[in-house]
Protein backbone atom coordinates (compact mmCIF):
# COMPACT_ATOMS: atom_id res chain seq x y z
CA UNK A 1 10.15 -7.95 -4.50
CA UNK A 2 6.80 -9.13 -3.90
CA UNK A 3 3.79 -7.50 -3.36
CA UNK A 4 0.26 -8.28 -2.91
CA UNK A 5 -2.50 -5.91 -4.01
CA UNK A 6 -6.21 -5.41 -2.74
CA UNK A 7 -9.36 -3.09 -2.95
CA UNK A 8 -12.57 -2.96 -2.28
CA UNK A 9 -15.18 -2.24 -4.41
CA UNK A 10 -13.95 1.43 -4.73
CA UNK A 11 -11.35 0.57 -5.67
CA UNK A 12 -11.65 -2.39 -8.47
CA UNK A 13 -11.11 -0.02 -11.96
CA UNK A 14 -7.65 1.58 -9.98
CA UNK A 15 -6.64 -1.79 -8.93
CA UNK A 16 -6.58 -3.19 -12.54
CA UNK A 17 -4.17 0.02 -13.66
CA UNK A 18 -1.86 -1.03 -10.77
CA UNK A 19 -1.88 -4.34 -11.77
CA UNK A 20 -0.80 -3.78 -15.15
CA UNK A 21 2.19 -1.51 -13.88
CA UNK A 22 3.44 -4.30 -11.96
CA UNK A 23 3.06 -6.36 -14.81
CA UNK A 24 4.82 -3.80 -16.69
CA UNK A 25 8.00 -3.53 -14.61
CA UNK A 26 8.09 -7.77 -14.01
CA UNK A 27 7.28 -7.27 -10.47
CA UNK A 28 6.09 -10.50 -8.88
CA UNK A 29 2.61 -9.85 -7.20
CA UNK A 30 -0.84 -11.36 -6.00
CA UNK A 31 -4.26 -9.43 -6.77
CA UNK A 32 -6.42 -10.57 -4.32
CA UNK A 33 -9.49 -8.71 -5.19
CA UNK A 34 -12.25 -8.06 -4.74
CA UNK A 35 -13.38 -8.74 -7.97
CA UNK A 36 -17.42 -7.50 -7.48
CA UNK A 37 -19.44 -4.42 -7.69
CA UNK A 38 -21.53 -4.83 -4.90
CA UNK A 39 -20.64 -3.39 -1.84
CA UNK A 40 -18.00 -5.00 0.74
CA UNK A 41 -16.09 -4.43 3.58
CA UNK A 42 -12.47 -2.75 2.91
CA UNK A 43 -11.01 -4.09 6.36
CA UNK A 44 -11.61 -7.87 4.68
CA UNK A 45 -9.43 -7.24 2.39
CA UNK A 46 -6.90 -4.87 3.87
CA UNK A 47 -6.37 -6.55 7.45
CA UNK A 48 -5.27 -10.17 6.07
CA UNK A 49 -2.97 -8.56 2.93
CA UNK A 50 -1.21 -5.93 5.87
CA UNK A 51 -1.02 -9.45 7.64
CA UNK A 52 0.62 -10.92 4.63
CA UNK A 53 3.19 -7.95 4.73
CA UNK A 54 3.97 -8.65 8.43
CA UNK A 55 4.59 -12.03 8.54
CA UNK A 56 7.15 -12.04 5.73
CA UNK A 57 5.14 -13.89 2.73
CA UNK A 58 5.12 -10.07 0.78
CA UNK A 59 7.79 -7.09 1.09
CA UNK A 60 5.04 -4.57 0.42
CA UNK A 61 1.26 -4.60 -0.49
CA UNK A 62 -0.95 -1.66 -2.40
CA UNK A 63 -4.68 -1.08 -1.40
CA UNK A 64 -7.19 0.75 -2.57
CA UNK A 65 -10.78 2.02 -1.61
CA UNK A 66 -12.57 4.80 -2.73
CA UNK A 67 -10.76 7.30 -0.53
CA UNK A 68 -7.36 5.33 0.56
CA UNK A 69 -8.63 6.32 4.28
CA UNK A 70 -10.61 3.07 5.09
CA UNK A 71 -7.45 0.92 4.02
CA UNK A 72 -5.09 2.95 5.34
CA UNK A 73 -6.83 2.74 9.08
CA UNK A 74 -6.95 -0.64 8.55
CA UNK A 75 -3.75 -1.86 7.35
CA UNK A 76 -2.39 -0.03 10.61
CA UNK A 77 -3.46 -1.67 12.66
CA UNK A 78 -1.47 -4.68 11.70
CA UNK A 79 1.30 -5.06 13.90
CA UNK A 80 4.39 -4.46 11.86
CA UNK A 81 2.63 -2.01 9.43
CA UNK A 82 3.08 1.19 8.05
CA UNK A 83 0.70 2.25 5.80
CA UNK A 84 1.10 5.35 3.80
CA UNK A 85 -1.93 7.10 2.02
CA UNK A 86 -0.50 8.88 -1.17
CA UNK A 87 -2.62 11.18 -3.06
CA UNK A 88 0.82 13.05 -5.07
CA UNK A 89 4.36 11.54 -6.01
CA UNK A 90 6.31 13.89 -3.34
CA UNK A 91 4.92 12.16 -0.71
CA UNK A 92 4.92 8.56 -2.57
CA UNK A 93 8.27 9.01 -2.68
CA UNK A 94 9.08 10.45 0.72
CA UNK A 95 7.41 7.49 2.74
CA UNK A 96 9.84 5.51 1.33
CA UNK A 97 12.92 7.47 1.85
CA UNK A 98 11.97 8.34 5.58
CA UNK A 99 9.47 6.34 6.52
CA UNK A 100 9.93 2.69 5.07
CA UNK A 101 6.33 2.40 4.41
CA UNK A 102 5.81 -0.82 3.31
CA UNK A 103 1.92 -0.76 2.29
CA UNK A 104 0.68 1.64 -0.21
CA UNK A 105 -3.11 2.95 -0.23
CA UNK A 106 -5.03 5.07 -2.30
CA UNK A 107 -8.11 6.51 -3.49
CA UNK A 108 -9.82 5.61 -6.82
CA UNK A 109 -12.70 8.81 -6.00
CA UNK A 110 -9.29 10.85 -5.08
CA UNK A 111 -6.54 10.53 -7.83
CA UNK A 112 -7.09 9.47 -11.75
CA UNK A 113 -5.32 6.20 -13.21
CA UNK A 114 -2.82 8.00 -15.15
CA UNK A 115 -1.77 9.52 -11.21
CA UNK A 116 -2.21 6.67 -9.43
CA UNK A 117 0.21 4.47 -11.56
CA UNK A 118 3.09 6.82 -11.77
CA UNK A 119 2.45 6.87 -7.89
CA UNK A 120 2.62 3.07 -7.83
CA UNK A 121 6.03 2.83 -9.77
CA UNK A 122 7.35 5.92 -7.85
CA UNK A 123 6.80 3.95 -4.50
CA UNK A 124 7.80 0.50 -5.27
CA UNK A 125 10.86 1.83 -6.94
CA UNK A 126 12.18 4.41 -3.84
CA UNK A 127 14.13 2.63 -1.25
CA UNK A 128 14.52 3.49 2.26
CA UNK A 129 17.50 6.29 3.12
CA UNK A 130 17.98 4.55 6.58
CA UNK A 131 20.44 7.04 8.78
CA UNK A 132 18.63 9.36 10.23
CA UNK A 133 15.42 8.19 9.57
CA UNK A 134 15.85 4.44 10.89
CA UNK A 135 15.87 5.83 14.66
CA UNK A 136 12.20 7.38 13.76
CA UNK A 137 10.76 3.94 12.26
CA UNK A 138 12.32 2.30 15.13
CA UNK A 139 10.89 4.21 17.90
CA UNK A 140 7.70 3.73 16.41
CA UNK A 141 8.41 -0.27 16.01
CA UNK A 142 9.55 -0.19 19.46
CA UNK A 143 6.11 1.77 21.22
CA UNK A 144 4.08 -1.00 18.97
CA UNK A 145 6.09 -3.98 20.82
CA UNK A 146 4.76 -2.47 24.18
């Protein structure tokens, strides 16, 4: 698995914990910043890592703002894209299982670090339960290829 990871300047401190979880479980992964505390735009970083995601260079990317909502409107827009945000496990896992969410985005003002990383294993480690669920995801892949 690969991922690539992003924030914006909400989102640096939650970023590193991430980072050090992927770390921690040998998962092969890009940080792509940003790596300021001045103020910057969250779609520059979340449009071109959700575009990463789509093309087939990453299986799955994390990114995270201040609230999760900025890069999760982004990264949606990306054709091929579905970003969950994830403030609890229940629903870090679920997106998985029934929705085959492949970008993860959360909230640094939202959730702590000791949260957010057992969010971030919880996700990259749930696979997709297919069956039932696959007709969902691909109605919604087939409306975006209108």
């Amino acid at each position: 698995m690969r991922v690539i990871l992003a924030s914006d300047h909400g989102g640096v401190n939650l970023r590193q914990e991430v980072a050090d979880v992927l770390t921690e479980l040998q998962i092969d992964f890009e940080d792509i910043g940003c790596d300021c505390e001045g103020s910057v735009d969250y779609p520059d970083y979340a449009i071109p890592a959700a575009e990463r995601v789509a093309n087939g260079e990453f299986d799955k990317a994390i990114l995270i703002c201040g609230t999760g909502i900025g890069m999760s409107i982004s990264a949606n827009k990306v054709k091929g894209i579905r970003a969950a945000l994830v403030h609890d496990l229940f629903t870090a896992k679920v997106t998985r299982e029934h929705n085959d969410s492949n970008v993860l985005c959360m909230g640094e003002r939202v959730i702590g670090p000791g949260l957010a990383k057992e969010i971030a294993r919880t996700w990259v480690a749930t696979e997709f339960e297919g069956g039932r669920h696959e007709k969902r995801v691909t109605k919604i892949a087939e409306y975006e290829n209108k």
